[in-house]
N, C-alpha and C. Protein backbone atom coordinates (compact mmCIF):
# COMPACT_ATOMS: atom_id res chain seq x y z
N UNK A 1 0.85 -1.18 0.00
CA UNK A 1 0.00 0.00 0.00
C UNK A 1 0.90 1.23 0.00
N UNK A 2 0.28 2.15 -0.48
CA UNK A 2 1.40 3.66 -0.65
C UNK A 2 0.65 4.21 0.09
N UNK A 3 1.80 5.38 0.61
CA UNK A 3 1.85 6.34 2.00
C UNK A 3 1.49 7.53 1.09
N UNK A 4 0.87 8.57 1.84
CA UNK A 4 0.45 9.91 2.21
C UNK A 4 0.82 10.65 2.88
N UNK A 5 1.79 11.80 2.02
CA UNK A 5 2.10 12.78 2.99
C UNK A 5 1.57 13.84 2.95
N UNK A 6 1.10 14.54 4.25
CA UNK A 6 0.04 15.98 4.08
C UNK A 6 1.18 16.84 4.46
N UNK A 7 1.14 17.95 3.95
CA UNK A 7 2.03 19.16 4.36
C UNK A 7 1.67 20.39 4.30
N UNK A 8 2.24 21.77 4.40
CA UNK A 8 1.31 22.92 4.43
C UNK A 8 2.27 23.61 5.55
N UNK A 9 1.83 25.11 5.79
CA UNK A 9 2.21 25.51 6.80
C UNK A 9 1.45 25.82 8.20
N UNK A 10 1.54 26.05 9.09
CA UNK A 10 1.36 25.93 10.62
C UNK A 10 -0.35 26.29 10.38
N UNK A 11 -1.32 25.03 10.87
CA UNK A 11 -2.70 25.39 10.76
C UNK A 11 -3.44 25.57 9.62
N UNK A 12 -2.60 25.16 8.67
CA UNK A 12 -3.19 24.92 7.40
C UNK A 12 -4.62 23.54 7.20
N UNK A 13 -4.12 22.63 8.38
CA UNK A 13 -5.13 21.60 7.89
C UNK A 13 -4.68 20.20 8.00
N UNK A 14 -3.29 20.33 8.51
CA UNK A 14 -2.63 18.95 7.63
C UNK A 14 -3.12 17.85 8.34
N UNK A 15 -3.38 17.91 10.00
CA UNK A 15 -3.88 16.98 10.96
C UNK A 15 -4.83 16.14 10.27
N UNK A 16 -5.98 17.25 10.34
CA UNK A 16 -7.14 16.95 9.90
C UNK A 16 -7.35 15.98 8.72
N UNK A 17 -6.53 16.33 7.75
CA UNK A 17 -6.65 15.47 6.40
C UNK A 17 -5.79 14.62 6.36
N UNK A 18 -4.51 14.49 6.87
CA UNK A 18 -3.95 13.35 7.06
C UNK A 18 -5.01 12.16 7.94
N UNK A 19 -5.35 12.33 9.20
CA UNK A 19 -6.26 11.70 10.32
C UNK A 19 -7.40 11.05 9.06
N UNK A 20 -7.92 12.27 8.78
CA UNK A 20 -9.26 11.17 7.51
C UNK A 20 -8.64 10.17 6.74
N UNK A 21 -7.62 10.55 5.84
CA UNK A 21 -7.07 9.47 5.28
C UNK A 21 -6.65 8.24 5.81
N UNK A 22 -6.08 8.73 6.67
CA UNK A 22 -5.43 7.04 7.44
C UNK A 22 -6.55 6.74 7.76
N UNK A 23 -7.76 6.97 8.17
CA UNK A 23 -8.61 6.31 8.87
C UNK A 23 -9.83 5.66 7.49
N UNK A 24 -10.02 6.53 6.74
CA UNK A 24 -10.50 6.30 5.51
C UNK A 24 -9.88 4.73 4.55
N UNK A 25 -8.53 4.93 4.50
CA UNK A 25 -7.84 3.96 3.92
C UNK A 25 -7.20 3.12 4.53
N UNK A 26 -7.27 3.10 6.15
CA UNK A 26 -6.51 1.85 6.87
C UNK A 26 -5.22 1.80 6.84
N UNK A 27 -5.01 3.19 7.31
CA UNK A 27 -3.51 3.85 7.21
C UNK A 27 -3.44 3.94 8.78
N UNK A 28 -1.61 3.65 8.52
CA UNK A 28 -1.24 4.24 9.91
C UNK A 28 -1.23 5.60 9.63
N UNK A 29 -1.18 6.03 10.94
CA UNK A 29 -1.01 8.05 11.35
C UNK A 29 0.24 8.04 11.99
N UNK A 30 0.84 8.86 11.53
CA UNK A 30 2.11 8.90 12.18
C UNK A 30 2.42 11.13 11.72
N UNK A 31 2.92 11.31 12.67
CA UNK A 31 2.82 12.96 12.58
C UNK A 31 4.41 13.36 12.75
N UNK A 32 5.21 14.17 12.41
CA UNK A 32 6.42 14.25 13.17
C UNK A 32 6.46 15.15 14.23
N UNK A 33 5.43 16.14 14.56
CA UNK A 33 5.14 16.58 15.62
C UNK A 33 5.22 15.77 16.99
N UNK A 34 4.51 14.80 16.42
CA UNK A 34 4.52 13.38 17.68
C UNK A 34 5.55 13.23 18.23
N UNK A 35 6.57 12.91 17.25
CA UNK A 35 7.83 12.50 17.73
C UNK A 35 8.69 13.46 17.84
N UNK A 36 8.70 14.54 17.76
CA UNK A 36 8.81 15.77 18.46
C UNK A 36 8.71 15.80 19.89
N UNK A 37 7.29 15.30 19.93
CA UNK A 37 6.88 15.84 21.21
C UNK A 37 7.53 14.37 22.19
N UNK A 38 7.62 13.07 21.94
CA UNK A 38 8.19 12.48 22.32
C UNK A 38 9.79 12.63 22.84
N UNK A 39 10.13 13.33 21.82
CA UNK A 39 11.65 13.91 22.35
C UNK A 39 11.94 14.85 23.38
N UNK A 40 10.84 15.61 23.17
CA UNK A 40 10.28 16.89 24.39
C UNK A 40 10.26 16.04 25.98
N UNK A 41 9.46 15.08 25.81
CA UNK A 41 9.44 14.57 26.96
C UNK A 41 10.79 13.80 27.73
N UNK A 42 11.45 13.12 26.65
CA UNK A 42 12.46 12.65 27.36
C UNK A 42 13.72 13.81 27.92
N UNK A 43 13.20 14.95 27.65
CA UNK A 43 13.96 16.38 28.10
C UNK A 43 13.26 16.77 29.11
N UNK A 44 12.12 16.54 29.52
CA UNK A 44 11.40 16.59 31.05
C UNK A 44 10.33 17.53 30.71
N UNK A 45 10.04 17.86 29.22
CA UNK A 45 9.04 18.71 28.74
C UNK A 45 7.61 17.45 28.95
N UNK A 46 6.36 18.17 29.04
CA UNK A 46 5.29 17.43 29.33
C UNK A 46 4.06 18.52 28.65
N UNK A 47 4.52 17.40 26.96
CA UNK A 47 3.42 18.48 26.06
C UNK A 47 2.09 17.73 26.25
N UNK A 48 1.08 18.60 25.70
CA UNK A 48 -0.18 17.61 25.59
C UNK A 48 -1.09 18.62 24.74
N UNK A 49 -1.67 18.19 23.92
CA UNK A 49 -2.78 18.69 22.91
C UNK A 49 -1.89 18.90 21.82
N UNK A 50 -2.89 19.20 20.18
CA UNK A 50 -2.18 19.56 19.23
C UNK A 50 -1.32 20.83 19.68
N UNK A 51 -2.46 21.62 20.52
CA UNK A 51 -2.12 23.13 20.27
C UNK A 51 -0.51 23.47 21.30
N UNK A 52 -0.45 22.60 21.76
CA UNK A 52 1.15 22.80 22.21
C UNK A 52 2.07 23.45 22.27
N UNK A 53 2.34 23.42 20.47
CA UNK A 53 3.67 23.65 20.35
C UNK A 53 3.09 25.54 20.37
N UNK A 54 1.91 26.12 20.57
CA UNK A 54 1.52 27.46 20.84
C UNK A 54 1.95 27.84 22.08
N UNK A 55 2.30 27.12 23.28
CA UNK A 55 2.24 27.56 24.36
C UNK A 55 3.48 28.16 24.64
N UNK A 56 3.27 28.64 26.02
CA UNK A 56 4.95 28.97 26.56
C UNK A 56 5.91 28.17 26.31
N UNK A 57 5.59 26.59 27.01
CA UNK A 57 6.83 25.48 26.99
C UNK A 57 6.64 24.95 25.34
N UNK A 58 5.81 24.92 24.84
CA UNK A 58 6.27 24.45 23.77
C UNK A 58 6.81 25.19 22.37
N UNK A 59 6.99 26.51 22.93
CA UNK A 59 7.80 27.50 22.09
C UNK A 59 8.58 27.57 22.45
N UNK A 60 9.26 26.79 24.14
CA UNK A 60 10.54 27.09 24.87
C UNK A 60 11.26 25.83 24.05
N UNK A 61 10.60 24.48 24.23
CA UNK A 61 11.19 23.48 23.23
C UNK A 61 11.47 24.00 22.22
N UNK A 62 11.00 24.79 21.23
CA UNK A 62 11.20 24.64 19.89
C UNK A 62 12.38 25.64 19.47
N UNK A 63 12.81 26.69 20.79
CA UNK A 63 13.90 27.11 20.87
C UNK A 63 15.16 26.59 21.27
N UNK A 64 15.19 25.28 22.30
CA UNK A 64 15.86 24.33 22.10
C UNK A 64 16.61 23.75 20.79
N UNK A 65 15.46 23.05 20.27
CA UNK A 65 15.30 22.22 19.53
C UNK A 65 16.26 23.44 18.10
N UNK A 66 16.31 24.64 18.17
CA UNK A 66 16.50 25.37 17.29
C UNK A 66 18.33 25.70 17.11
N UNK A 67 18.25 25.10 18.44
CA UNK A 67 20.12 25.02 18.60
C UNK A 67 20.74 23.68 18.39
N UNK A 68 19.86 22.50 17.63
CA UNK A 68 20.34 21.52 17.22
C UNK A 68 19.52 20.84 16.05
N UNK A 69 20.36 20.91 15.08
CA UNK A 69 19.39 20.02 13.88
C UNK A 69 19.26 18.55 14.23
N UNK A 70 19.69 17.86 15.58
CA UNK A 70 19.55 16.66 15.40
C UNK A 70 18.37 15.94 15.88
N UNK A 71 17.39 16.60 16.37
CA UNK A 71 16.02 16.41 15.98
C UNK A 71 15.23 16.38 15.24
N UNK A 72 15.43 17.62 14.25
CA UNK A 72 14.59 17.60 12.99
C UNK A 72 15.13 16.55 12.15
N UNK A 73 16.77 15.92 12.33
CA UNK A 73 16.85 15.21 11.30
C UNK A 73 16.40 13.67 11.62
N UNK A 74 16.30 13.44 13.22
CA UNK A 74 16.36 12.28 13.36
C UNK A 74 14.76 11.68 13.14
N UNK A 75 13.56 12.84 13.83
CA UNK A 75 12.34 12.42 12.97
C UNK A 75 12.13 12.73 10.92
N UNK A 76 12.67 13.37 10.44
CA UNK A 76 12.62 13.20 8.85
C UNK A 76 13.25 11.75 8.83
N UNK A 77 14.16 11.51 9.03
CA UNK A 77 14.33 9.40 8.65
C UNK A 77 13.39 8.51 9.42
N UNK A 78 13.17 8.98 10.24
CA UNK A 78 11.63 7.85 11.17
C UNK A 78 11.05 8.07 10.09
N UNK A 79 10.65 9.26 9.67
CA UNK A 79 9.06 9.48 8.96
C UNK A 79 9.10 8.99 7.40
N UNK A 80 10.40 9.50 6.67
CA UNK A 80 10.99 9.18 5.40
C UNK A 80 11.08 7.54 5.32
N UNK A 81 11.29 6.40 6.09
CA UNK A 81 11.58 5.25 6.52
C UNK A 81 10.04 4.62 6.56
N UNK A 82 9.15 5.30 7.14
CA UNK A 82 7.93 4.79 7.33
C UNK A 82 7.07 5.21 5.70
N UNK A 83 7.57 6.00 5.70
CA UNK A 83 6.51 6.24 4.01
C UNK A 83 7.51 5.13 3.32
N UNK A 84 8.41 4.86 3.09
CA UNK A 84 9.41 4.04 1.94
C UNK A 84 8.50 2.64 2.25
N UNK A 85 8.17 2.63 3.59
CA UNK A 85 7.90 1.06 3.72
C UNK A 85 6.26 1.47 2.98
N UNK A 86 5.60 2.15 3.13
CA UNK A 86 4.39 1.95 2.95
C UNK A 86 2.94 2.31 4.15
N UNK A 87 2.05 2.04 3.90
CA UNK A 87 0.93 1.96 4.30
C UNK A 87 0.60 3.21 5.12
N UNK A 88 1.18 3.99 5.52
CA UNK A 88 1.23 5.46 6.65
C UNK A 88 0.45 6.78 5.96
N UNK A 89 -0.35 7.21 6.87
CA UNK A 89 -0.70 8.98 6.61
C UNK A 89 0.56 9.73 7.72
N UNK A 90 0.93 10.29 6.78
CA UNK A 90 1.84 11.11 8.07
C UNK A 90 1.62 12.51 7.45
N UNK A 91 1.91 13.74 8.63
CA UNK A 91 2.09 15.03 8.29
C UNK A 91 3.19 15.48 8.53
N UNK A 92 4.07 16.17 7.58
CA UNK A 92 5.36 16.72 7.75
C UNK A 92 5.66 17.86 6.91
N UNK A 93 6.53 18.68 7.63
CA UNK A 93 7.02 19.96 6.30
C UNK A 93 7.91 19.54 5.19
N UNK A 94 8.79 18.25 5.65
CA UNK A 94 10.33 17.82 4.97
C UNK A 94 10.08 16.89 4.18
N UNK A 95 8.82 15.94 4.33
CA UNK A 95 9.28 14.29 4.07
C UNK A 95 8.74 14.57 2.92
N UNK A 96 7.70 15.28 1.99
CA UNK A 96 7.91 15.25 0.75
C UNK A 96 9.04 15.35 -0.31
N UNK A 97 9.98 16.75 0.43
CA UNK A 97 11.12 16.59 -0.77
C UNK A 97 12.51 15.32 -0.48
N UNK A 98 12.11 14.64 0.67
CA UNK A 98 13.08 13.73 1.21
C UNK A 98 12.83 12.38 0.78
N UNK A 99 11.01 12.15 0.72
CA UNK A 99 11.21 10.63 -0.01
C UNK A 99 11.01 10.81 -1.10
N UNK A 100 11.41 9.53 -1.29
CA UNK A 100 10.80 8.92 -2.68
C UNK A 100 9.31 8.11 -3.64
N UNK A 101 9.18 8.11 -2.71
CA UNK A 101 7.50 7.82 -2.47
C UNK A 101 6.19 8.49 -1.55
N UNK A 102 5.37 7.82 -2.02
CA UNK A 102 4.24 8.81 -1.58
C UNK A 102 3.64 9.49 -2.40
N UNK A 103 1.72 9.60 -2.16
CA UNK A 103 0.95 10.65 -2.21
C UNK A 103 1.45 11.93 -1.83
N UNK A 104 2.14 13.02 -2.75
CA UNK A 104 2.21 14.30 -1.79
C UNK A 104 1.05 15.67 -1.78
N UNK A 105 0.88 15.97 -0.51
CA UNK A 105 -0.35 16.75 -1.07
C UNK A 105 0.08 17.96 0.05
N UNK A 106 -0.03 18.96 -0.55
CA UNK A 106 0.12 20.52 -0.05
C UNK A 106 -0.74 21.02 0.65
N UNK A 107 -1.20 21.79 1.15
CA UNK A 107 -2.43 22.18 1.86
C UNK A 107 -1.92 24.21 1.93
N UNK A 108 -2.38 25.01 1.26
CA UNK A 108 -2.11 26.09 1.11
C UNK A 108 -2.96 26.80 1.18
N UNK A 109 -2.42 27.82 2.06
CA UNK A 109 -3.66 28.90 2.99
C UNK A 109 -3.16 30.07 3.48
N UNK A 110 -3.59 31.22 3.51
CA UNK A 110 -3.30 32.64 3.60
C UNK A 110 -3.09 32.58 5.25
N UNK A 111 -1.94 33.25 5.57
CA UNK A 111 -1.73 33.62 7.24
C UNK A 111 -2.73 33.96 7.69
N UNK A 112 -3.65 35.01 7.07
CA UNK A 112 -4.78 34.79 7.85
C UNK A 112 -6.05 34.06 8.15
N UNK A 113 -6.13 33.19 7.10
CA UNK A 113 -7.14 32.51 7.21
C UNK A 113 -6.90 31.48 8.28
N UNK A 114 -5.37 31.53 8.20
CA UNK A 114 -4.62 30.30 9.14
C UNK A 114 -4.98 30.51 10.64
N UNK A 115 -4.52 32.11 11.08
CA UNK A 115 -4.95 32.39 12.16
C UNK A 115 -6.19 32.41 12.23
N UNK A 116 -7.32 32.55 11.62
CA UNK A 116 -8.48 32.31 11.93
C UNK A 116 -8.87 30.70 12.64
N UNK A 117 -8.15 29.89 11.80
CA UNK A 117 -8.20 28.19 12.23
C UNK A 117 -7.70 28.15 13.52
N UNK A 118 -6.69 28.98 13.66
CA UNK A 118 -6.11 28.39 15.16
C UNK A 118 -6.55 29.57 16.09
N UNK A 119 -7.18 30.77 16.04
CA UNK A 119 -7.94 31.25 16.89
C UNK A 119 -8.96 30.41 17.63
N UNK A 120 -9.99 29.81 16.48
CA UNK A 120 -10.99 29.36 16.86
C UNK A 120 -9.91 27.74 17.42
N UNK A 121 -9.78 27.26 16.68
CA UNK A 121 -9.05 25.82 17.63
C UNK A 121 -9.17 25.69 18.63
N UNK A 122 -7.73 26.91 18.89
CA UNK A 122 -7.47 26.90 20.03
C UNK A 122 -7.26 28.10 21.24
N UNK A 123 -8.44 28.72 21.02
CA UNK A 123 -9.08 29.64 22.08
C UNK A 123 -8.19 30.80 22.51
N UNK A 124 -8.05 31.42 21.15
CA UNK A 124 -7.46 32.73 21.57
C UNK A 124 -7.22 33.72 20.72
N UNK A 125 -6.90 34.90 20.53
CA UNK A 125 -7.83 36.04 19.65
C UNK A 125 -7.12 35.83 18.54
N UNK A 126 -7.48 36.83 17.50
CA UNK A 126 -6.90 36.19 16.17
C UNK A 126 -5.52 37.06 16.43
N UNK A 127 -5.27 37.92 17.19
CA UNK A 127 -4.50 38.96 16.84
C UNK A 127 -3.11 38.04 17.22
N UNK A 128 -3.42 37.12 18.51
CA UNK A 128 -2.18 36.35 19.05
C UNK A 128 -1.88 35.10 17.85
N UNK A 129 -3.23 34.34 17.29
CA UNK A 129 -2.78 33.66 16.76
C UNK A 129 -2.00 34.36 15.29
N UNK A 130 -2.46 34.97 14.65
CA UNK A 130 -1.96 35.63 13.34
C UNK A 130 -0.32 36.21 13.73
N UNK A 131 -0.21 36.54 15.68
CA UNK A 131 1.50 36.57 15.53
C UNK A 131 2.40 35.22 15.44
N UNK A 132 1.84 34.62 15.98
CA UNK A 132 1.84 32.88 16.04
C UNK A 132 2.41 32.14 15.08
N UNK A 133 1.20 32.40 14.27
CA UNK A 133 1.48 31.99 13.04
C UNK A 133 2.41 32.41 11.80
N UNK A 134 2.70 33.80 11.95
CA UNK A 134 4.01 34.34 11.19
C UNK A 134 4.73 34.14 11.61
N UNK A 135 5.01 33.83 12.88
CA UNK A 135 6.53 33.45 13.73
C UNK A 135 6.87 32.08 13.61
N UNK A 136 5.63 31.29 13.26
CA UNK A 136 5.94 29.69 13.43
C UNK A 136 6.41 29.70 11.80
N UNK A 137 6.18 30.49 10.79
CA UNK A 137 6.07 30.58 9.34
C UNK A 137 7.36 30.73 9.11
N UNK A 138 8.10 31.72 9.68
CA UNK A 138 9.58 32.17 9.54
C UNK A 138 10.59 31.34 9.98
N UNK A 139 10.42 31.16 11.33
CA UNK A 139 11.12 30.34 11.69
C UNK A 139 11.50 28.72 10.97
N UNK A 140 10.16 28.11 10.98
CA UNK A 140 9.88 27.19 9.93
C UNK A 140 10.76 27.58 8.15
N UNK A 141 10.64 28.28 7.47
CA UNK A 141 11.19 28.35 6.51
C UNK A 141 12.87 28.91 6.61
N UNK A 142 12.72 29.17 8.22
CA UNK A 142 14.47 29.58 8.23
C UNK A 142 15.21 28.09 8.07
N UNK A 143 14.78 26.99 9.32
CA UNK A 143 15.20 26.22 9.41
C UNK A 143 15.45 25.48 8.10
N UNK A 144 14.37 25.19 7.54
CA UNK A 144 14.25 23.93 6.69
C UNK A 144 15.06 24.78 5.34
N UNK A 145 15.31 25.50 5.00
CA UNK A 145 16.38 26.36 4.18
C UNK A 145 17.88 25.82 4.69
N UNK A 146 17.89 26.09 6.04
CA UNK A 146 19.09 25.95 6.36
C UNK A 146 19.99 24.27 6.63
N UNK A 147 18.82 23.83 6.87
CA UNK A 147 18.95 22.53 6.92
C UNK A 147 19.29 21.47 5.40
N UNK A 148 18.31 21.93 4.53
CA UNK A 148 18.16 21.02 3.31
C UNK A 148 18.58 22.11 2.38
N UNK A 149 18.16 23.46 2.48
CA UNK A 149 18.36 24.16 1.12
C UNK A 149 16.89 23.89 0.54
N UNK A 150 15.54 23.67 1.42
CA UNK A 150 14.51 24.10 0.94
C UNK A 150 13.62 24.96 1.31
N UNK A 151 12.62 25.33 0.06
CA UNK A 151 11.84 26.45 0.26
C UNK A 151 10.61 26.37 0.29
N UNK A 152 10.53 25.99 1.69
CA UNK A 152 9.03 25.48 1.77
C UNK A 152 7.77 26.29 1.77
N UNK A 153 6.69 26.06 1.18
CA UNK A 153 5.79 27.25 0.59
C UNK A 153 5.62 27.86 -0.43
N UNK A 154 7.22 27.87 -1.06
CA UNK A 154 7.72 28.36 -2.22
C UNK A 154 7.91 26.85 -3.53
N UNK A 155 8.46 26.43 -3.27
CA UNK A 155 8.95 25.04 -4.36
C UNK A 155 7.76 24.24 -3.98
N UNK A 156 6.51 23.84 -4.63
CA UNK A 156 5.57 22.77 -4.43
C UNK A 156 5.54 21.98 -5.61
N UNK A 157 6.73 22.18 -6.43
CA UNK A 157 6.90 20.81 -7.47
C UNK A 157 7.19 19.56 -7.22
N UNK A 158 7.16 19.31 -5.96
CA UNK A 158 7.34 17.68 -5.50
C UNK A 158 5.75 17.15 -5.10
N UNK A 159 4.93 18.14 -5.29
CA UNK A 159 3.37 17.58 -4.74
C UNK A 159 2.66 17.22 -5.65
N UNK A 160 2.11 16.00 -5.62
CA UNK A 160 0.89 15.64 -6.46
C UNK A 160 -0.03 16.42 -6.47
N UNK A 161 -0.47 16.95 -5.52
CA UNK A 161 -2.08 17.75 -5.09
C UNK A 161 -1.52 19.43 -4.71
N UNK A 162 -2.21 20.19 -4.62
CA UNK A 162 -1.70 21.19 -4.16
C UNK A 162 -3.64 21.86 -3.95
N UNK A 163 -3.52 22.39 -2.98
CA UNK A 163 -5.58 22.60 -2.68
C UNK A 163 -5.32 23.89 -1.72
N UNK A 164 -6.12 25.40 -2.43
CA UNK A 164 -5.59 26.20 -1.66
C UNK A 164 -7.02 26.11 -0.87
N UNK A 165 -6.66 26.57 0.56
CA UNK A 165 -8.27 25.87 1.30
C UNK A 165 -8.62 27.21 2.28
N UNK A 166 -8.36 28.34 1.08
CA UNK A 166 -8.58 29.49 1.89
C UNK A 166 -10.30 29.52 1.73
N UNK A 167 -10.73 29.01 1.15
CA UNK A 167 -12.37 29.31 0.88
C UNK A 167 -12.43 27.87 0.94
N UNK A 168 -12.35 27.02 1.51
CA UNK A 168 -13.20 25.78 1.55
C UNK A 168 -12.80 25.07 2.99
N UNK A 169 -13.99 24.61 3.36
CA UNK A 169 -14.18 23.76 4.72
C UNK A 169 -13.62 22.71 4.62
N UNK A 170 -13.28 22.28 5.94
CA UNK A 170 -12.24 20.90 6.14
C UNK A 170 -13.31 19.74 5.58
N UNK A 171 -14.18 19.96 5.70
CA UNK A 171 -15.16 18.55 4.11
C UNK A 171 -14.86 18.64 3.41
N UNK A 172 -14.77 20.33 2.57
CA UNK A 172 -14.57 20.15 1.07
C UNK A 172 -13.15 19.92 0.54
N UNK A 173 -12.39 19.93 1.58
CA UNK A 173 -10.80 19.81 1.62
C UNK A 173 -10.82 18.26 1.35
N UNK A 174 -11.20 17.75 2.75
CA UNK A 174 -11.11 16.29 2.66
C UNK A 174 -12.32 15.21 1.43
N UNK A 175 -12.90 15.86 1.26
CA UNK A 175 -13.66 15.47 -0.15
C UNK A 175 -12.97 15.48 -1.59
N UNK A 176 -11.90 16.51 -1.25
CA UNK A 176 -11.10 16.86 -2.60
C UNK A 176 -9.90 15.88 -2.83
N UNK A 177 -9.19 15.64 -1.27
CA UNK A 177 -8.29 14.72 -1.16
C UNK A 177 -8.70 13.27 -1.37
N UNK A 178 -10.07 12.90 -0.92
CA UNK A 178 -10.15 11.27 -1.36
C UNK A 178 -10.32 11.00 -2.59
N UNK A 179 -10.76 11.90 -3.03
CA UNK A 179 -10.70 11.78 -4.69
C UNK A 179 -9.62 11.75 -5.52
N UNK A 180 -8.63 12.52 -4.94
CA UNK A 180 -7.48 12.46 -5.52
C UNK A 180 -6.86 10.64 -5.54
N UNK A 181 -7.01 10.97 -3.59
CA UNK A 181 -6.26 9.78 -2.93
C UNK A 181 -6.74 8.38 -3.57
N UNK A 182 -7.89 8.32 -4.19
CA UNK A 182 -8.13 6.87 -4.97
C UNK A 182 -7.20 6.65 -6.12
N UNK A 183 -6.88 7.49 -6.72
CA UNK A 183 -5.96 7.00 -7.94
C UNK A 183 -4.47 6.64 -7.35
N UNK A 184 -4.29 6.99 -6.45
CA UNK A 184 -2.58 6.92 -5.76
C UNK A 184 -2.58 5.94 -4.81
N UNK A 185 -3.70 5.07 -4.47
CA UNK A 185 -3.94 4.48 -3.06
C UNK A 185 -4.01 3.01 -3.43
């Protein structure tokens, strides 16, 4: 069976439509956030919810985490390793231009519409999430530049799908993706 990777930037969607798929197609879910946050913990961090990596400690991790690439690299081969084998929905920023396989599908959405998603999410005004979200945006495209030499947001020629979901609901998103996802699945 072939893997699915959802990608996008911070609150774009990717949870959501990765989660349907695996569950739709009898996919594992596998997130690299997860294993993120797994690493967090064995550092004495104690994340919990998606919305996490929003908080104090989990912006304190990700400043950590920002003084060593050997996290980001060590979940891109978990995750890159698990799509090669097969059967997985995973969400990641990297593992599209890293494997070789896979459904890749983009998920592209205006900062603000973004902060609108994670206002409402996760309970707090748009003004904090919309800083949130440009800060998680930058940072995010500093790293993964610096790391691989990619431009994420920018280069989406490695995606099968690309769905901008500034005007459409997480149905019509995930309605758009199974349709795709039958010819690749």
């Amino acid at each position: 069976m072939n893997s699915v990777i959802v990608s996008g930037m911070p609150a774009s969607g990717k949870t959501t439509v990765a989660k349907s798929i695996a569950e739709r197609y009898h996919l594992r879910y596998l997130c690299g956030g997860d294993m993120l946050k797994e690493m967090a913990i064995a550092r004495g961090y104690e994340p919990s919810g998606d919305d996490w990596w929003d908080t104090e400690t989990g912006m304190k991790f990700l400043e950590e985490r920002k003084r060593s690439d050997r996290f980001d690299h060590e979940v891109d081969e978990r995750l890159v390793k698990a799509v090669e084998k097969g059967g997985v929905s995973i969400t990641s920023y990297t593992a599209p231009w890293l494997a070789n396989k896979g459904f890749k599908i983009w998920l592209k959405a205006s900062a603000e519409a973004r902060a609108k998603r994670m206002a409402s999410r996760d309970s707090m005004s748009y003004s904090e999430a919309l800083e949130i979200v440009k800060k998680r945006d930058t940072e995010n495209a500093e790293l993964y530049r610096k790391m691989y030499g990619l431009e994420i947001d920018k280069d989406l020629s490695v995606f099968h799908l690309v769905i901008d979901t500034d005007n459409l609901s997480k149905e019509n998103v995930i309605e758009i993706v199974d349709y795709a996802a039958k010819y690749f699945l």
